[in-house]
N, C-alpha and C. Protein backbone atom coordinates (compact mmCIF):
# COMPACT_ATOMS: atom_id res chain seq x y z
N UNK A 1 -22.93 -47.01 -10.89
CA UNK A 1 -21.99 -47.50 -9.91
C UNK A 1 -20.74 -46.65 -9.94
N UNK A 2 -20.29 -46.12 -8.80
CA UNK A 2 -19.25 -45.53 -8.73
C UNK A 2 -17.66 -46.39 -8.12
N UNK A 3 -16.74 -46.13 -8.81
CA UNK A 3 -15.58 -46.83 -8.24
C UNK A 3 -14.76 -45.52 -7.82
N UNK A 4 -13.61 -46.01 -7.31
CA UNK A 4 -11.98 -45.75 -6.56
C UNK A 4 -11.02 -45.39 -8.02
N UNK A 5 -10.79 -44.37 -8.36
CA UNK A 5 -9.97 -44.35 -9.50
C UNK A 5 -9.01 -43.65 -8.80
N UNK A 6 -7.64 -43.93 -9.83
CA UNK A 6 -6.15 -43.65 -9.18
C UNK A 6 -5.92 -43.15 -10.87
N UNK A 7 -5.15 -41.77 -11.12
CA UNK A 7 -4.60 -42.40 -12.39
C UNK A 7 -3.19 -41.30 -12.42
N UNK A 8 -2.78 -41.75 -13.08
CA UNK A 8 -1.09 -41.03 -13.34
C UNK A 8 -0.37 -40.89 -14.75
N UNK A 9 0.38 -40.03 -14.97
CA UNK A 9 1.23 -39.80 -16.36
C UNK A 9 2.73 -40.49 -15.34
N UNK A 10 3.40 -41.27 -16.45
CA UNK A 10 4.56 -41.99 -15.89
C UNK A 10 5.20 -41.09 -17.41
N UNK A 11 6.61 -40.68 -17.37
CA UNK A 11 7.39 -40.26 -17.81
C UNK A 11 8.35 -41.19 -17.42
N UNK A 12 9.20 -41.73 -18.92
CA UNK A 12 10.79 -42.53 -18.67
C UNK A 12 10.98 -42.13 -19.68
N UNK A 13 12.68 -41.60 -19.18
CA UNK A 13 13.45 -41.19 -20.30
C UNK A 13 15.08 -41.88 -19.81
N UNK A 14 15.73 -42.16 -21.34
CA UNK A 14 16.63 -43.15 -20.80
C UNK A 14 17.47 -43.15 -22.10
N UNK A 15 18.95 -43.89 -22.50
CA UNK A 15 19.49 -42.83 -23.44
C UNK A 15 20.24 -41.71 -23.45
N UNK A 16 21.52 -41.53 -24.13
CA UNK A 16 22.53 -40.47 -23.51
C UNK A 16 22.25 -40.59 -22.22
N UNK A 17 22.54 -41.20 -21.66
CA UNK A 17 22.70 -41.14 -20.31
C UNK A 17 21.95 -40.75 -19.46
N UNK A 18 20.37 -40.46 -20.04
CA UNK A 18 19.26 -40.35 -18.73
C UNK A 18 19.19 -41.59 -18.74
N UNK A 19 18.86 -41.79 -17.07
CA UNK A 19 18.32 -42.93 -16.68
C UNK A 19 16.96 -42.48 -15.57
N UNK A 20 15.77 -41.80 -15.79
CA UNK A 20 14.77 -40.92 -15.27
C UNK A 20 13.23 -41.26 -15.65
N UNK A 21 12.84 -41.60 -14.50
CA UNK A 21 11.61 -41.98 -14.49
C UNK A 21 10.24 -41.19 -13.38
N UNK A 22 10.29 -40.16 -14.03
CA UNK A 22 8.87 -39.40 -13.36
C UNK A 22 7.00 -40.16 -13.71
N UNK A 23 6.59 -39.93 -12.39
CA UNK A 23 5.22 -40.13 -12.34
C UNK A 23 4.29 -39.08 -11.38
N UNK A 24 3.68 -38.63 -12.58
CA UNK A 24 2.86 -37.53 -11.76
C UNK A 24 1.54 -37.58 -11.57
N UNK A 25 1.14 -38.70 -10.27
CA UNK A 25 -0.18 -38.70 -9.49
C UNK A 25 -1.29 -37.78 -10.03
N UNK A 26 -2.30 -37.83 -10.15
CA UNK A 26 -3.92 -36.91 -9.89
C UNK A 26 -4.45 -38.05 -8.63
N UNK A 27 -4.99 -36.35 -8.23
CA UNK A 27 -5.84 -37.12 -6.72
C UNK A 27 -6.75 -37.93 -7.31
N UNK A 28 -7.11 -39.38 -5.71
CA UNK A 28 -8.04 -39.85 -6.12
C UNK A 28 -9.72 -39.66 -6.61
N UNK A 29 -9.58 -39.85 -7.41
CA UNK A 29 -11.32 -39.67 -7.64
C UNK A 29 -12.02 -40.76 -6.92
N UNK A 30 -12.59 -40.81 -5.38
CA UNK A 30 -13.65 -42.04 -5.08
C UNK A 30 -14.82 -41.78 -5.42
N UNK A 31 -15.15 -41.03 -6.74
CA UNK A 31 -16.55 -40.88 -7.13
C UNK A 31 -16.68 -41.20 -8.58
N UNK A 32 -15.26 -41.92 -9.22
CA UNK A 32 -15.40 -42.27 -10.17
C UNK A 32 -16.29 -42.93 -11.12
N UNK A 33 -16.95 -42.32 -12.12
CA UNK A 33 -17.49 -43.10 -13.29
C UNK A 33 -17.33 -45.09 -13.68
N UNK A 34 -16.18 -45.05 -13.51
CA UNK A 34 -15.20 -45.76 -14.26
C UNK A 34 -15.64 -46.65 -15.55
N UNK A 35 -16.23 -45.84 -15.95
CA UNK A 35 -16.44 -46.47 -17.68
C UNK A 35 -15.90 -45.97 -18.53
N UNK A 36 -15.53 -47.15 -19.85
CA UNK A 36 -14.59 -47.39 -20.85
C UNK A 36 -16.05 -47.08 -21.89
N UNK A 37 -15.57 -46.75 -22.97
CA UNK A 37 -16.51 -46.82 -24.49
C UNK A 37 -16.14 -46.88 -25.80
N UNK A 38 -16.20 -47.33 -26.40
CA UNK A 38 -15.82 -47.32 -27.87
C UNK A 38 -16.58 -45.96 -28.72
N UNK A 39 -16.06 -45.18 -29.56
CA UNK A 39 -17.35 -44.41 -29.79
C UNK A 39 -16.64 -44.40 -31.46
N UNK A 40 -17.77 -43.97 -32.65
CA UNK A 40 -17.32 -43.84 -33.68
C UNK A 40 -17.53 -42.51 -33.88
N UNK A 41 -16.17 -42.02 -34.35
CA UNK A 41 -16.90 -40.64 -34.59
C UNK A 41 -16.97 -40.39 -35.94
N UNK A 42 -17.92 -39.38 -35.91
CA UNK A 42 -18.40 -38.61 -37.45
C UNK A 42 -17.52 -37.61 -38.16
N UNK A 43 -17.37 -37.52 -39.28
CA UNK A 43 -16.45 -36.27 -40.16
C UNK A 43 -17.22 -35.25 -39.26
N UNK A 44 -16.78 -34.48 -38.80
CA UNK A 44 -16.99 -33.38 -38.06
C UNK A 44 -16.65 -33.27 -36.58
N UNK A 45 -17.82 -32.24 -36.49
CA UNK A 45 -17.69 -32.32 -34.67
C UNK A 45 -18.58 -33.16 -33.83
N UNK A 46 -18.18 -33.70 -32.48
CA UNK A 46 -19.06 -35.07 -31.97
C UNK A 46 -18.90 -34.34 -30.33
N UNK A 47 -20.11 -34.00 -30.18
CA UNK A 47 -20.03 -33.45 -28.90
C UNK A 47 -20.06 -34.83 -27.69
N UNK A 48 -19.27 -34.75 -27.23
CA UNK A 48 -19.23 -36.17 -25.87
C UNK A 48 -19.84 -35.18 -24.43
N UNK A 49 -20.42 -36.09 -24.45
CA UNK A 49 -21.16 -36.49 -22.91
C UNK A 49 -19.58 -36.90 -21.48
N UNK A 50 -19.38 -35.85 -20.64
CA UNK A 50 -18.83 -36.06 -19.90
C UNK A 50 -19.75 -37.16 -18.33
N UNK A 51 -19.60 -38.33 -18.17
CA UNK A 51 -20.44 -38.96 -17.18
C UNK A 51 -20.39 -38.74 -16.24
N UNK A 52 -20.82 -38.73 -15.24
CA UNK A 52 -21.53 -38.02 -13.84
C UNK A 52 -20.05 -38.76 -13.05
N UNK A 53 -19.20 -37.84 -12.18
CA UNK A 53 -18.45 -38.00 -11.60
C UNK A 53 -17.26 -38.05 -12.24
N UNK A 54 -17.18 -38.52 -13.34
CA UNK A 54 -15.81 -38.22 -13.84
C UNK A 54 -15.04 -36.88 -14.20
N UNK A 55 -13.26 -37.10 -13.63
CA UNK A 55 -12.79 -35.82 -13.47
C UNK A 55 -11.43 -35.55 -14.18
N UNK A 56 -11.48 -37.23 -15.42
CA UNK A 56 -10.43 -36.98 -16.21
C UNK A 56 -10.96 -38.09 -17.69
N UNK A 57 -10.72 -37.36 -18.69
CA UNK A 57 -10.79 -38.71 -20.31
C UNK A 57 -9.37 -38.85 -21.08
N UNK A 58 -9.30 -40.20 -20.90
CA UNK A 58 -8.24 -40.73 -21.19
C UNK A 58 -8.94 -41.50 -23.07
N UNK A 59 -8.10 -40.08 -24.18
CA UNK A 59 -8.90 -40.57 -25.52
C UNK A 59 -7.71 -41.75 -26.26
N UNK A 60 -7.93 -42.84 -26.38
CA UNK A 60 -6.95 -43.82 -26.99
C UNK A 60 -7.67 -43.78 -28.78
N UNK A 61 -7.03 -43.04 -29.85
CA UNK A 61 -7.11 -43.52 -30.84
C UNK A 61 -6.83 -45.10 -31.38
N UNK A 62 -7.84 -45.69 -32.54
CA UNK A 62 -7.21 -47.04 -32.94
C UNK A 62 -6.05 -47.23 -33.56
N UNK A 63 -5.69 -48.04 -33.41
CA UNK A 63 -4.45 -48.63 -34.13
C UNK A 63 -4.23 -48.16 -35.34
N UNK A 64 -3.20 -47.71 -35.83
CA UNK A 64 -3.23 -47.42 -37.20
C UNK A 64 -3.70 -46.20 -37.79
N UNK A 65 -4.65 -45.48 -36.83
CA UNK A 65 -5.76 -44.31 -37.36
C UNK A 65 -4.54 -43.03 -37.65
N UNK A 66 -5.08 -42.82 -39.32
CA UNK A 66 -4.53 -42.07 -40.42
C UNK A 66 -5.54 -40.69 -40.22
N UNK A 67 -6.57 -40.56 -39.85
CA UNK A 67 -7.49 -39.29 -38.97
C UNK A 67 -7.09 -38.09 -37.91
N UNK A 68 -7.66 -36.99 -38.88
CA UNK A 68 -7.08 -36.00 -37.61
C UNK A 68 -8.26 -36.17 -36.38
N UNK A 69 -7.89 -35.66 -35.31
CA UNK A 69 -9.15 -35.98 -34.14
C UNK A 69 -8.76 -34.74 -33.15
N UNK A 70 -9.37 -33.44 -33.66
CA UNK A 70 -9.01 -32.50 -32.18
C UNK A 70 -9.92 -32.23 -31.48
N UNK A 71 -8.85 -31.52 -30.50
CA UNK A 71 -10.03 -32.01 -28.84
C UNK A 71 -10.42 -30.07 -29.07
N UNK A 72 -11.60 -29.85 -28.63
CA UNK A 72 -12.15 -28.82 -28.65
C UNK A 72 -13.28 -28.41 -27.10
N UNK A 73 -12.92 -27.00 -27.23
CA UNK A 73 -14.23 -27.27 -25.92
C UNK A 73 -15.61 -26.93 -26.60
N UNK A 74 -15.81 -26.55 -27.43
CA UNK A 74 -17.15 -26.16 -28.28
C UNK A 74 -16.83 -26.02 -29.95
N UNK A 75 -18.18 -26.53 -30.67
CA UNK A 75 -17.81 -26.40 -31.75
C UNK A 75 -17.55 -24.95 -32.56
N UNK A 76 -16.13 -25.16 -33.23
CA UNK A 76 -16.45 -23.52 -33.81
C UNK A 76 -14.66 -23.03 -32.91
N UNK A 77 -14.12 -23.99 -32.06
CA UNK A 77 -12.69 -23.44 -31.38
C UNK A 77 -11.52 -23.57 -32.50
N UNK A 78 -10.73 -23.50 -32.19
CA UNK A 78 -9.93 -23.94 -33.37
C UNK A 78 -9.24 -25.22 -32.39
N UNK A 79 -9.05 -25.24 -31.35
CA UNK A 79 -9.07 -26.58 -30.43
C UNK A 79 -7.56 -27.21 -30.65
N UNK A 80 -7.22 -28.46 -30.19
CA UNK A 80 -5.80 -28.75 -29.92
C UNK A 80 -6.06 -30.30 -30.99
N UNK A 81 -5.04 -30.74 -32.04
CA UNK A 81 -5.19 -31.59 -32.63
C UNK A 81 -4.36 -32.51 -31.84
N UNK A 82 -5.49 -33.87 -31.41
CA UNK A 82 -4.09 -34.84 -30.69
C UNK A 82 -3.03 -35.39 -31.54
N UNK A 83 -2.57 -36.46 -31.18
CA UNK A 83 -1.33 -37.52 -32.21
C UNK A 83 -2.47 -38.56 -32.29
N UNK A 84 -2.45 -38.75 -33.51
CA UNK A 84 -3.34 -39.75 -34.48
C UNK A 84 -3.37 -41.43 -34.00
N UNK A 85 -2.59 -41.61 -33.41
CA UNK A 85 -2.53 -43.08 -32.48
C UNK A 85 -2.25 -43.28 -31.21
N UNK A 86 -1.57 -42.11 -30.34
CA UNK A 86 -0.79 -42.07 -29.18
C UNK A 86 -2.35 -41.79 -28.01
N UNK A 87 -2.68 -42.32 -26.95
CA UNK A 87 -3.47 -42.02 -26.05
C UNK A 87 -2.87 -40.51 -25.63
N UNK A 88 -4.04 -40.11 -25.53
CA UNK A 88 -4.06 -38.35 -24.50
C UNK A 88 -5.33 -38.56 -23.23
N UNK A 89 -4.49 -37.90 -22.14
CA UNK A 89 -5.51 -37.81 -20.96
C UNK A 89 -5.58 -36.41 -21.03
N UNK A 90 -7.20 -36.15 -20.38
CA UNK A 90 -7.23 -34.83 -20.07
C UNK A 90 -7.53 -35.02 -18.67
N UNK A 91 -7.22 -33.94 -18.04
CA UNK A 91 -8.01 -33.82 -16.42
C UNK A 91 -8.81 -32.58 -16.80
N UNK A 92 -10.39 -33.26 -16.19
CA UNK A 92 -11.35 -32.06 -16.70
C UNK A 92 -11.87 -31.63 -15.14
N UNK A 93 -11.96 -30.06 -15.29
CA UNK A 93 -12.70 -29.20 -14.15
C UNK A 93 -14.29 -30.13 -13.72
N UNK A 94 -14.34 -29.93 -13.05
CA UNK A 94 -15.79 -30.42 -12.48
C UNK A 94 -17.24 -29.53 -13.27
N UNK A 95 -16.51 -28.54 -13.61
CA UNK A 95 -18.02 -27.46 -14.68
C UNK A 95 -17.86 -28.01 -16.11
N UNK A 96 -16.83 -29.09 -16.56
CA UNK A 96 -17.31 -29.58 -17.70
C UNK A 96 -17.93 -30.81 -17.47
N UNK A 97 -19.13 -30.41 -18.56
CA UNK A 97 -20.07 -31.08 -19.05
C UNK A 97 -20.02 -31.61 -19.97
N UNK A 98 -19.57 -31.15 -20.84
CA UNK A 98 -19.12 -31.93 -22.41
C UNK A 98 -17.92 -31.13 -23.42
N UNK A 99 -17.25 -31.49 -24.04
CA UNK A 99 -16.19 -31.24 -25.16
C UNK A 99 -16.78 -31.39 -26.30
N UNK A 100 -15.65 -31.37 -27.25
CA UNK A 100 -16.38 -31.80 -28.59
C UNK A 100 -14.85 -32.56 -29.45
N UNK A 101 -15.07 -33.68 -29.80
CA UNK A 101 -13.87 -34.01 -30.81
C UNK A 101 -14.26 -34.11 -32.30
N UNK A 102 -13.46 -33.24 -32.65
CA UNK A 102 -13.35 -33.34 -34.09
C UNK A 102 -12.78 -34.34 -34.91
N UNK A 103 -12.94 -34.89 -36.06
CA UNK A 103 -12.79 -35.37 -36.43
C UNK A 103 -12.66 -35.39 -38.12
N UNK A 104 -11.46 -35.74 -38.81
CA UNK A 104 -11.19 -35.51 -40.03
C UNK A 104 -12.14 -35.81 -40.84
N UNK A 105 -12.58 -37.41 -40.85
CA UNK A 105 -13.12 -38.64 -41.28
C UNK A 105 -13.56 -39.06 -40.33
N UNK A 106 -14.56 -39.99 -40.88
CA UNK A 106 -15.16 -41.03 -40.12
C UNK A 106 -14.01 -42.00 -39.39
N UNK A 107 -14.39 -41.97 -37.95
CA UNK A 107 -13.02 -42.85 -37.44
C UNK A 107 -13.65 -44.09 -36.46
N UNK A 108 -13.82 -44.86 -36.71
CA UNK A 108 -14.17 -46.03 -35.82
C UNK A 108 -13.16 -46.82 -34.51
N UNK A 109 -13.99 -47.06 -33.35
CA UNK A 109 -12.98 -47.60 -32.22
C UNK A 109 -12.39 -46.57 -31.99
N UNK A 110 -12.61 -45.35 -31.28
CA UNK A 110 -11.92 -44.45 -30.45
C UNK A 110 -12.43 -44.62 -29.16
N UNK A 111 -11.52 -45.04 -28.43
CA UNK A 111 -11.80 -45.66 -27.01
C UNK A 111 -11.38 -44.22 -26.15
N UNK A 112 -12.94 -44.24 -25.13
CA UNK A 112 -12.62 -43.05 -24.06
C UNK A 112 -12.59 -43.93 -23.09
N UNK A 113 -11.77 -43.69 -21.81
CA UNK A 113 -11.59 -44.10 -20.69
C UNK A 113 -11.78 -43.08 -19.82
N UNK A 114 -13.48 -43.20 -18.87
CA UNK A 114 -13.31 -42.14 -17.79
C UNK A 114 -13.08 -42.19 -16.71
N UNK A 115 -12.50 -41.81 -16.15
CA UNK A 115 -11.94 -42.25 -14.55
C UNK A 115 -12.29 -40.44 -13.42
């Protein structure tokens, strides 16, 4: 089943005297995936399955997670290490097929959101 996805980075900054609130749109995807997953990943590398139509992964580490987790496009990159609890979106090209996240440790409840 495909849905209507909308998604956006909202920026607020506020303090010394900003008072600034940017939001920067991605077009709609009406061919969206729109599935959520829990996935556990393995000490190593965990190649993910990008799902048919989706054109961005939104990776939410769990609560608390003390784990490094970098985002890679193949195993063997030296790849980008995210922040250990903070959600990261990517917007992915339409020719990816799959990534790979690394992983320090075994990390349980890493929620992908594809839109």
């Amino acid at each position: 089943m495909t849905v209507a996805a909308n998604r956006q980075v909202n920026v607020q900054l506020s303090g010394s005297g900003l008072n600034e609130n940017n939001s920067f749109p991605a077009a709609e995807n009406a061919s969206s995936p729109g599935q959520s997953e829990f996935k556990t990943l393995a000490s190593g590398s965990n190649t993910i399955t990008v799902p048919s139509g989706a054109v961005s992964c939104t990776i939410v580490p769990p609560a608390g997670n003390t784990n490094s987790i970098t985002v890679k496009g193949v195993t063997g990159d030296t790849g980008i290490r995210i922040h250990n609890t903070d959600p990261t979106s990517i917007g992915l090209h339409s020719s990816v097929s799959s990534f790979v996240l690394a992983a320090g440790t075994t990390t349980a409840g890493v929620f992908l959101h594809w839109t």
